[in-house]
PDB file of N, CA and C in Angstrom:
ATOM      1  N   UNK A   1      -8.180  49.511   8.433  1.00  0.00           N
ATOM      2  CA  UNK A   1      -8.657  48.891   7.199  1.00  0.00           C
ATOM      3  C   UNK A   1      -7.958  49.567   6.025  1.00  0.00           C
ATOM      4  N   UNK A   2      -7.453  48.681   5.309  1.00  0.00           N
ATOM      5  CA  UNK A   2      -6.922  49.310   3.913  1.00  0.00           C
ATOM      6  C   UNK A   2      -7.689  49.755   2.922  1.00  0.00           C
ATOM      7  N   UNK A   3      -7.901  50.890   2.333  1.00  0.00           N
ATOM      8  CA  UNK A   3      -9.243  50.770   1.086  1.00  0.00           C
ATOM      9  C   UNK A   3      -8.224  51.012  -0.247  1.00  0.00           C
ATOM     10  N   UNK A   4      -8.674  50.021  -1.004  1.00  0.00           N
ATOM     11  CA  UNK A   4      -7.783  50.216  -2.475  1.00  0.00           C
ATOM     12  C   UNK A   4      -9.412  50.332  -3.525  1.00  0.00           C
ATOM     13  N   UNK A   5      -8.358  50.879  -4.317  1.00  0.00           N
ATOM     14  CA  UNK A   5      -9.560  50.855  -5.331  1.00  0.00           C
ATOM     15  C   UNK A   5      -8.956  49.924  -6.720  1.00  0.00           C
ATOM     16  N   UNK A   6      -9.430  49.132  -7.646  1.00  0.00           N
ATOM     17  CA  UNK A   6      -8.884  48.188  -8.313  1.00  0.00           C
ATOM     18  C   UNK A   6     -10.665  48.420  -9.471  1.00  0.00           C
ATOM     19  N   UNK A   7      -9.683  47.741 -10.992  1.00  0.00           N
ATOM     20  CA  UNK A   7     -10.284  47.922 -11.730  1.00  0.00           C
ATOM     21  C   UNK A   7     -10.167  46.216 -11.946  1.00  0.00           C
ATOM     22  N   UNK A   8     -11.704  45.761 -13.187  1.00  0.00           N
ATOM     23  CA  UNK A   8     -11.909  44.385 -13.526  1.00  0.00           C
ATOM     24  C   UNK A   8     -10.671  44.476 -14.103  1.00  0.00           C
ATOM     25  N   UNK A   9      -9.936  42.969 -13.809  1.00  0.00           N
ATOM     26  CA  UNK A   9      -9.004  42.487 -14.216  1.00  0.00           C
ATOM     27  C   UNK A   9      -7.413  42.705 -13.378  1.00  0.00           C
ATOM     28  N   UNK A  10      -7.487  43.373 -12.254  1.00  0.00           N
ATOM     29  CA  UNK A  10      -6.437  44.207 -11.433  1.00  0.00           C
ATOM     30  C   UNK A  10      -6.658  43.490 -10.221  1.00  0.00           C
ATOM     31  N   UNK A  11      -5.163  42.504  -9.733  1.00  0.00           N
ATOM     32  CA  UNK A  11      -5.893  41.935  -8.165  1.00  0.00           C
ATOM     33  C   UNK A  11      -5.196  42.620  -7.074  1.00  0.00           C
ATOM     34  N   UNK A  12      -5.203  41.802  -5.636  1.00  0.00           N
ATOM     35  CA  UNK A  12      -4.351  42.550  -4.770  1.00  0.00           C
ATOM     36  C   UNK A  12      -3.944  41.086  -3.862  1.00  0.00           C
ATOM     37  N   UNK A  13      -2.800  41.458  -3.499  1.00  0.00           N
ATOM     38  CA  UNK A  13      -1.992  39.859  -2.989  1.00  0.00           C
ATOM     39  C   UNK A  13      -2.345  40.384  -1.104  1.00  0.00           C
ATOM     40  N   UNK A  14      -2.261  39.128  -0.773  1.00  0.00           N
ATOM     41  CA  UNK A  14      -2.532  39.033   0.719  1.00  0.00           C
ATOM     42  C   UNK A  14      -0.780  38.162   0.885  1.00  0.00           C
ATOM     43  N   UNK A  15      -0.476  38.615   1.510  1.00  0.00           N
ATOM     44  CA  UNK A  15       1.248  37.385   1.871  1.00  0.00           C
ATOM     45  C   UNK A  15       1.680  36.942   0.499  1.00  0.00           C
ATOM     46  N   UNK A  16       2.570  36.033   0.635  1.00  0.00           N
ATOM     47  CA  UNK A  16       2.759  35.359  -0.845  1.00  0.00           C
ATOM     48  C   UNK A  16       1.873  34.419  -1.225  1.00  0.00           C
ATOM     49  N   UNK A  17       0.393  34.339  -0.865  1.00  0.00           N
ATOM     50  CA  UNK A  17      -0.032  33.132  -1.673  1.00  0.00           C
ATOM     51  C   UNK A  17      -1.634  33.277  -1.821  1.00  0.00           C
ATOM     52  N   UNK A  18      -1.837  34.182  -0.904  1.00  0.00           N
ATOM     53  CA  UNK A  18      -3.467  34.639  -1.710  1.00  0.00           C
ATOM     54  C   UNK A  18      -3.655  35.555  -2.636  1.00  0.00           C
ATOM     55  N   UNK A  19      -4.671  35.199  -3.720  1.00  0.00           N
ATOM     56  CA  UNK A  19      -4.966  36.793  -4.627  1.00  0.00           C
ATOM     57  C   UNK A  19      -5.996  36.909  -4.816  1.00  0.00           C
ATOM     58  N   UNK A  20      -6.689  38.208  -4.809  1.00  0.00           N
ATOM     59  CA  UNK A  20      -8.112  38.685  -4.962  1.00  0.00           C
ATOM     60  C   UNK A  20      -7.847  39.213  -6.214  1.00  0.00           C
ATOM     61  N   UNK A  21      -8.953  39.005  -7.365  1.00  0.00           N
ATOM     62  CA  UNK A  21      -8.703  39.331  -8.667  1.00  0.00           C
ATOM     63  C   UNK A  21     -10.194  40.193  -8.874  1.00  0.00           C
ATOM     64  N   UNK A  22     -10.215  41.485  -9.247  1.00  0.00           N
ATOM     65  CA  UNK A  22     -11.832  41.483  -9.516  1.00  0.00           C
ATOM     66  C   UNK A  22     -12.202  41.028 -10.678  1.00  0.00           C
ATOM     67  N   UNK A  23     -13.356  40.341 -10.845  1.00  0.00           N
ATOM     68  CA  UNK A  23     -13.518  39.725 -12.113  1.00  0.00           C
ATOM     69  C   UNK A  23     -14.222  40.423 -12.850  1.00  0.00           C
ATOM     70  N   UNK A  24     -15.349  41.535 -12.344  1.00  0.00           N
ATOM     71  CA  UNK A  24     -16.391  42.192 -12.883  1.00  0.00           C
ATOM     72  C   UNK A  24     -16.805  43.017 -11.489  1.00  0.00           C
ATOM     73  N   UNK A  25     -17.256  44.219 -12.354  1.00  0.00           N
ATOM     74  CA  UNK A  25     -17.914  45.107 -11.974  1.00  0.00           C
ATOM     75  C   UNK A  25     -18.668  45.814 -12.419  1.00  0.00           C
ATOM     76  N   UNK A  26     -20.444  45.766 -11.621  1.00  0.00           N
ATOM     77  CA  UNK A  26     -21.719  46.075 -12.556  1.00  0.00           C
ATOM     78  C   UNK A  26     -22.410  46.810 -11.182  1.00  0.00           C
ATOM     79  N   UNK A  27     -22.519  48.240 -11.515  1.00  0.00           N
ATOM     80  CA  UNK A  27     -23.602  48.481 -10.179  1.00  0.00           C
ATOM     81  C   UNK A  27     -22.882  48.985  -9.001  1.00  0.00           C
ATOM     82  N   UNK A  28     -23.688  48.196  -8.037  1.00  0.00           N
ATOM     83  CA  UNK A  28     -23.343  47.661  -6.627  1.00  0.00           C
ATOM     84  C   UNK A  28     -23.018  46.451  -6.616  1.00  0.00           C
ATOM     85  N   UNK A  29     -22.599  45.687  -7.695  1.00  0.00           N
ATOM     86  CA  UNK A  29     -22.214  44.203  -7.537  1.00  0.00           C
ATOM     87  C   UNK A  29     -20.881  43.960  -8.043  1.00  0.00           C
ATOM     88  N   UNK A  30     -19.974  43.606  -7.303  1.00  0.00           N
ATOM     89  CA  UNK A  30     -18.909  43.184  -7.355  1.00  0.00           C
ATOM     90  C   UNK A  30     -18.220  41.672  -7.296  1.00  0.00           C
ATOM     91  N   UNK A  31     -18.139  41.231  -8.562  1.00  0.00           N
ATOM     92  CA  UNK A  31     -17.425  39.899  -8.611  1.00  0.00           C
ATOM     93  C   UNK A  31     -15.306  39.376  -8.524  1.00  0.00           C
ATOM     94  N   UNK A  32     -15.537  38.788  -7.300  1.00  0.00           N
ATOM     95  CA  UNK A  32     -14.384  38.649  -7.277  1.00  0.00           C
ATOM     96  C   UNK A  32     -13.772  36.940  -7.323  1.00  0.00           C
ATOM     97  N   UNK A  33     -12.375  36.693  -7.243  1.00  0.00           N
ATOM     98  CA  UNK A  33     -11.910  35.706  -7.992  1.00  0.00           C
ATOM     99  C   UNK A  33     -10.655  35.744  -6.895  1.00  0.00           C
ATOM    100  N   UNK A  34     -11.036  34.446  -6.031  1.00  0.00           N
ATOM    101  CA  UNK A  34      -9.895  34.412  -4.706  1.00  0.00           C
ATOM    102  C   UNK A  34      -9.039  33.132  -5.119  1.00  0.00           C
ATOM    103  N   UNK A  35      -7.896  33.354  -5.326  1.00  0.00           N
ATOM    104  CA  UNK A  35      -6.842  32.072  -5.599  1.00  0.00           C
ATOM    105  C   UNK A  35      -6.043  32.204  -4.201  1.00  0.00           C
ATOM    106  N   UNK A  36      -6.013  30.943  -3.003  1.00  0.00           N
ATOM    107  CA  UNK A  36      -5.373  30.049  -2.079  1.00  0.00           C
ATOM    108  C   UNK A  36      -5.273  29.173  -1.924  1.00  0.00           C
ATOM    109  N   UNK A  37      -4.089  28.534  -1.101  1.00  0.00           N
ATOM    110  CA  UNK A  37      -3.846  27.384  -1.303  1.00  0.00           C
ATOM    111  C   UNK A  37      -4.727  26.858  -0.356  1.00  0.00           C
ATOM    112  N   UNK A  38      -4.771  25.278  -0.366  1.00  0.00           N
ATOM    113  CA  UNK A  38      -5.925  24.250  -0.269  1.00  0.00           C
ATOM    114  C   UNK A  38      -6.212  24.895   1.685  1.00  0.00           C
ATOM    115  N   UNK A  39      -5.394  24.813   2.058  1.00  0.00           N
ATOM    116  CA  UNK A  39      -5.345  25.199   3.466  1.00  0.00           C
ATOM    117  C   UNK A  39      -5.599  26.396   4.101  1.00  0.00           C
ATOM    118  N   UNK A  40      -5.841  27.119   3.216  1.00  0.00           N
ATOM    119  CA  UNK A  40      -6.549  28.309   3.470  1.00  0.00           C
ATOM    120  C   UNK A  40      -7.641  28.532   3.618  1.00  0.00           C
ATOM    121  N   UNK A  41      -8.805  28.473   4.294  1.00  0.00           N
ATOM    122  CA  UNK A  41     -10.353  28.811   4.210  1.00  0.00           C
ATOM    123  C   UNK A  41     -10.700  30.141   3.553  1.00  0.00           C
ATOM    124  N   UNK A  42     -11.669  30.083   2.821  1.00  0.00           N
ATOM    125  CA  UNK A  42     -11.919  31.349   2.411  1.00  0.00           C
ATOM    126  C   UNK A  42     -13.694  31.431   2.454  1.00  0.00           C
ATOM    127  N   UNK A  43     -14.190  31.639   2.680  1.00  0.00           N
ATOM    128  CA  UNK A  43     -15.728  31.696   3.472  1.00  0.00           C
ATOM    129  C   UNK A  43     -16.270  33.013   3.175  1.00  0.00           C
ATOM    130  N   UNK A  44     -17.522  33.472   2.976  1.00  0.00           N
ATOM    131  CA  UNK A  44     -18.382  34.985   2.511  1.00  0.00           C
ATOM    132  C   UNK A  44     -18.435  34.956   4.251  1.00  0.00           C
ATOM    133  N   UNK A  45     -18.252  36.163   4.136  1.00  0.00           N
ATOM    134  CA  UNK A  45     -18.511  36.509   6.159  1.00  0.00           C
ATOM    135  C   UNK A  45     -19.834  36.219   6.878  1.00  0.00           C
ATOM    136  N   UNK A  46     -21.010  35.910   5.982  1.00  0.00           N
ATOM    137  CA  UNK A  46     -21.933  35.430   6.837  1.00  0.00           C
ATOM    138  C   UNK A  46     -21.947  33.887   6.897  1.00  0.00           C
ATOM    139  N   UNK A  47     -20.993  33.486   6.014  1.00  0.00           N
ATOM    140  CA  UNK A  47     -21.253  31.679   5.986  1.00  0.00           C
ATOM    141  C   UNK A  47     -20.264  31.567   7.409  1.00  0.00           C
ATOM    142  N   UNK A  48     -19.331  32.744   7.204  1.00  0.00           N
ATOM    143  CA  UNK A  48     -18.175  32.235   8.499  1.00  0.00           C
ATOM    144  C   UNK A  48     -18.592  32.137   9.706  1.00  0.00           C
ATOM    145  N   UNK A  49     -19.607  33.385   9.767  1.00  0.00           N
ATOM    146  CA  UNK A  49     -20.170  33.620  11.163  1.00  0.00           C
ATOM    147  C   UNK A  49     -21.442  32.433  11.797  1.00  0.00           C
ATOM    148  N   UNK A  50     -21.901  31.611  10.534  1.00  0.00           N
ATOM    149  CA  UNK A  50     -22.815  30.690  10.997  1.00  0.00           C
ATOM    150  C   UNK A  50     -22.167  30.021  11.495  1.00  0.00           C
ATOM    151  N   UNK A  51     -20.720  29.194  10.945  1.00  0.00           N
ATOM    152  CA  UNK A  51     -20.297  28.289  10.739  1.00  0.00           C
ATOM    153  C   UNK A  51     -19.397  28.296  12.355  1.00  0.00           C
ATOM    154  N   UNK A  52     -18.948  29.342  12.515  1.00  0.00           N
ATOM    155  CA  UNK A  52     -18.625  29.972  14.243  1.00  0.00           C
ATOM    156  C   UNK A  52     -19.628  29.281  14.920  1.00  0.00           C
ATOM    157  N   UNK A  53     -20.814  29.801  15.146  1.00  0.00           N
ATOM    158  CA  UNK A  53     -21.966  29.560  15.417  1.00  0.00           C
ATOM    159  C   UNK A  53     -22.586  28.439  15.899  1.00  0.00           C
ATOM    160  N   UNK A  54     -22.245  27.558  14.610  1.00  0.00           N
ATOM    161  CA  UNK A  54     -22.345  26.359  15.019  1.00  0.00           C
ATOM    162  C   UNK A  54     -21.501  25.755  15.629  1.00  0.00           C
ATOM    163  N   UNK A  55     -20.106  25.754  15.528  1.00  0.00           N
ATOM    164  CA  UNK A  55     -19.143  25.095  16.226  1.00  0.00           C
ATOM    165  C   UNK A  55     -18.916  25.514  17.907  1.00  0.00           C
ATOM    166  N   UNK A  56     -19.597  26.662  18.313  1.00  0.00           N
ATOM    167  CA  UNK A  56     -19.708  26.696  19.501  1.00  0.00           C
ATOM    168  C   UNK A  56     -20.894  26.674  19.975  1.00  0.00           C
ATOM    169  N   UNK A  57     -22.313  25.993  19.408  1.00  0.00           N
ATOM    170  CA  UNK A  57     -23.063  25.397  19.811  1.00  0.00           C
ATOM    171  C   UNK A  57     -22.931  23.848  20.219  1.00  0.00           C
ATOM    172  N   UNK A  58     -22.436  23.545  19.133  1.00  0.00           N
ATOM    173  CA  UNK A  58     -21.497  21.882  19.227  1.00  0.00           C
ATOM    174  C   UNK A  58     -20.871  21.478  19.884  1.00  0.00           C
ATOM    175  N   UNK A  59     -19.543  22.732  20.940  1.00  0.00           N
ATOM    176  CA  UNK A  59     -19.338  22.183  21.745  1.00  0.00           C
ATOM    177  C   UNK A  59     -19.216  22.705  23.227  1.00  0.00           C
ATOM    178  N   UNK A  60     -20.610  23.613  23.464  1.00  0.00           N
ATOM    179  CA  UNK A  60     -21.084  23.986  24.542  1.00  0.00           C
ATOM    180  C   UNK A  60     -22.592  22.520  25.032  1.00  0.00           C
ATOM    181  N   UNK A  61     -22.011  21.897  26.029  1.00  0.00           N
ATOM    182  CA  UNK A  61     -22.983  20.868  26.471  1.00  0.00           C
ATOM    183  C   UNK A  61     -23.852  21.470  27.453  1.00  0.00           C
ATOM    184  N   UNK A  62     -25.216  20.615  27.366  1.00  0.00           N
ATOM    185  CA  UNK A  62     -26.111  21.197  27.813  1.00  0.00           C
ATOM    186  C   UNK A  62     -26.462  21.019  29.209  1.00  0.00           C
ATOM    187  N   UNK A  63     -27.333  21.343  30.133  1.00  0.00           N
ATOM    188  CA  UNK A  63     -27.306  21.397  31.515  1.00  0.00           C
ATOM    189  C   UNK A  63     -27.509  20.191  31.858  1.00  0.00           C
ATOM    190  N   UNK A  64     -28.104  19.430  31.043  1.00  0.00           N
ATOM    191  CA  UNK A  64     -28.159  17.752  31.262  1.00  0.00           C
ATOM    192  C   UNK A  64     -26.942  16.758  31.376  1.00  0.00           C
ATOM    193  N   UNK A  65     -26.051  17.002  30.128  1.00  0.00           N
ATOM    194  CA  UNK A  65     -25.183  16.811  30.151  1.00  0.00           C
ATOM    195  C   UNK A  65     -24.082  16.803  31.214  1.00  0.00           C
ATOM    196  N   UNK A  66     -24.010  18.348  31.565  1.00  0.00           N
ATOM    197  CA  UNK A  66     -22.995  18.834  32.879  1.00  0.00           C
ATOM    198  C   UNK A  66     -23.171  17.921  34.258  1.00  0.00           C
ATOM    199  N   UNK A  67     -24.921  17.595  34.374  1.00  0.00           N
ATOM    200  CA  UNK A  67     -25.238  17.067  35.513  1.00  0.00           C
ATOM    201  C   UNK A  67     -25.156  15.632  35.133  1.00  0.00           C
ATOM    202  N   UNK A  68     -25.580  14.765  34.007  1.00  0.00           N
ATOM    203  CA  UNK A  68     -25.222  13.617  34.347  1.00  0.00           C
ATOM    204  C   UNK A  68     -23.549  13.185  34.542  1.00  0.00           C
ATOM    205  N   UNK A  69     -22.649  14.205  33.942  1.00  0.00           N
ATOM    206  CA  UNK A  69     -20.787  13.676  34.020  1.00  0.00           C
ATOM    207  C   UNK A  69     -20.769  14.252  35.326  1.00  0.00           C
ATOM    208  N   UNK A  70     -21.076  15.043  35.883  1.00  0.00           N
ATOM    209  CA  UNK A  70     -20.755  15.386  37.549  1.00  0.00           C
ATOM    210  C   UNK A  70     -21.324  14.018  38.238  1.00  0.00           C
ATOM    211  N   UNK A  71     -22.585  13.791  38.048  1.00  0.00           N
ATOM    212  CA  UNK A  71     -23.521  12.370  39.142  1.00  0.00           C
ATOM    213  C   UNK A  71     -22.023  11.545  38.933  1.00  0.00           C
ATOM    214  N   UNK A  72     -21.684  10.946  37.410  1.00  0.00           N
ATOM    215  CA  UNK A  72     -20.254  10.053  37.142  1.00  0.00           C
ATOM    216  C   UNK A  72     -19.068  10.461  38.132  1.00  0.00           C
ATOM    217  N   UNK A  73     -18.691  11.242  38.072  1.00  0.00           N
ATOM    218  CA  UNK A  73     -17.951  11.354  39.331  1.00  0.00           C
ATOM    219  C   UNK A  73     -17.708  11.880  40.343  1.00  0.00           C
ATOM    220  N   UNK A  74     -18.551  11.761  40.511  1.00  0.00           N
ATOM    221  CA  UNK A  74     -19.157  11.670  42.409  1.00  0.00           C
ATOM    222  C   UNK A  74     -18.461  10.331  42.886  1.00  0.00           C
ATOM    223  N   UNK A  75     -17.751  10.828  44.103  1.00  0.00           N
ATOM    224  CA  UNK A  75     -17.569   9.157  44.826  1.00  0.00           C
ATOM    225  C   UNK A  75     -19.149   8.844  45.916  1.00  0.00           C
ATOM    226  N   UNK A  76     -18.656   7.188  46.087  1.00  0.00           N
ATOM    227  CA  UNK A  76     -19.490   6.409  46.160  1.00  0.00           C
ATOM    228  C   UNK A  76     -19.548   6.431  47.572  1.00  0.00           C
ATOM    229  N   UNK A  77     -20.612   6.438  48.399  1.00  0.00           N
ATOM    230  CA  UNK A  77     -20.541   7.016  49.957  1.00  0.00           C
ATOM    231  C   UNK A  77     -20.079   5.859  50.649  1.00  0.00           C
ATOM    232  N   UNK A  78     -18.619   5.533  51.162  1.00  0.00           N
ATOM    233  CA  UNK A  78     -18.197   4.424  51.656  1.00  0.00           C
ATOM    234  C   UNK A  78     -18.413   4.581  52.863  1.00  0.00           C
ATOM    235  N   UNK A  79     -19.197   5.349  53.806  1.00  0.00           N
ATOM    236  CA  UNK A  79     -19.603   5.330  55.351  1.00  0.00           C
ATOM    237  C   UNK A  79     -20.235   4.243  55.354  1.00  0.00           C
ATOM    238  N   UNK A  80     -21.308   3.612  55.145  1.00  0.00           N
ATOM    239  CA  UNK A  80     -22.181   2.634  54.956  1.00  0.00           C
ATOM    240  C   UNK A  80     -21.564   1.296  54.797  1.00  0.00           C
ATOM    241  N   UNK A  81     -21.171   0.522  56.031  1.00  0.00           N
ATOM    242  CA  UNK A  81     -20.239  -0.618  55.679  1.00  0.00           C
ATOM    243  C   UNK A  81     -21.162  -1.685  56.380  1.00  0.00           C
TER     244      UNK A  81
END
């Protein structure tokens, strides 16, 4: 982990195209100011981790599921003529 220390108004570049700017600093509260381009996600780490969360709830199917697409292909008992 890198630790910088930066004053309001002082940012720090990620590659060529992200920047963290601090905007203010009061306390324990720190306001910051993220400029990326549109394709970049930028998310607070607990929205990210829901958002994880959900997307592999979404596409973990449920035991119902598993068993009715297995019954689907099952072949059809052609002994019986």
């Amino acid at each position: 982990m890198l630790v910088l220390t930066r004053r309001a108004g002082e940012s720090v570049m990620i590659g060529d195209d992200v920047v963290i700017t601090v905007l203010e600093a009061r306390g324990d509260v720190i306001r910051l100011g993220i400029q990326a381009p549109r394709d970049v996600q930028v998310h607070r780490e607990e929205v990210y981790r829901e958002l994880q969360e959900a997307n592999r709830a979404a596409a973990s199917p449920t035991e119902d599921a598993v068993h009715a697409v297995a019954r689907m292909l099952e072949k059809p008992d052609n002994t019986a003529e």
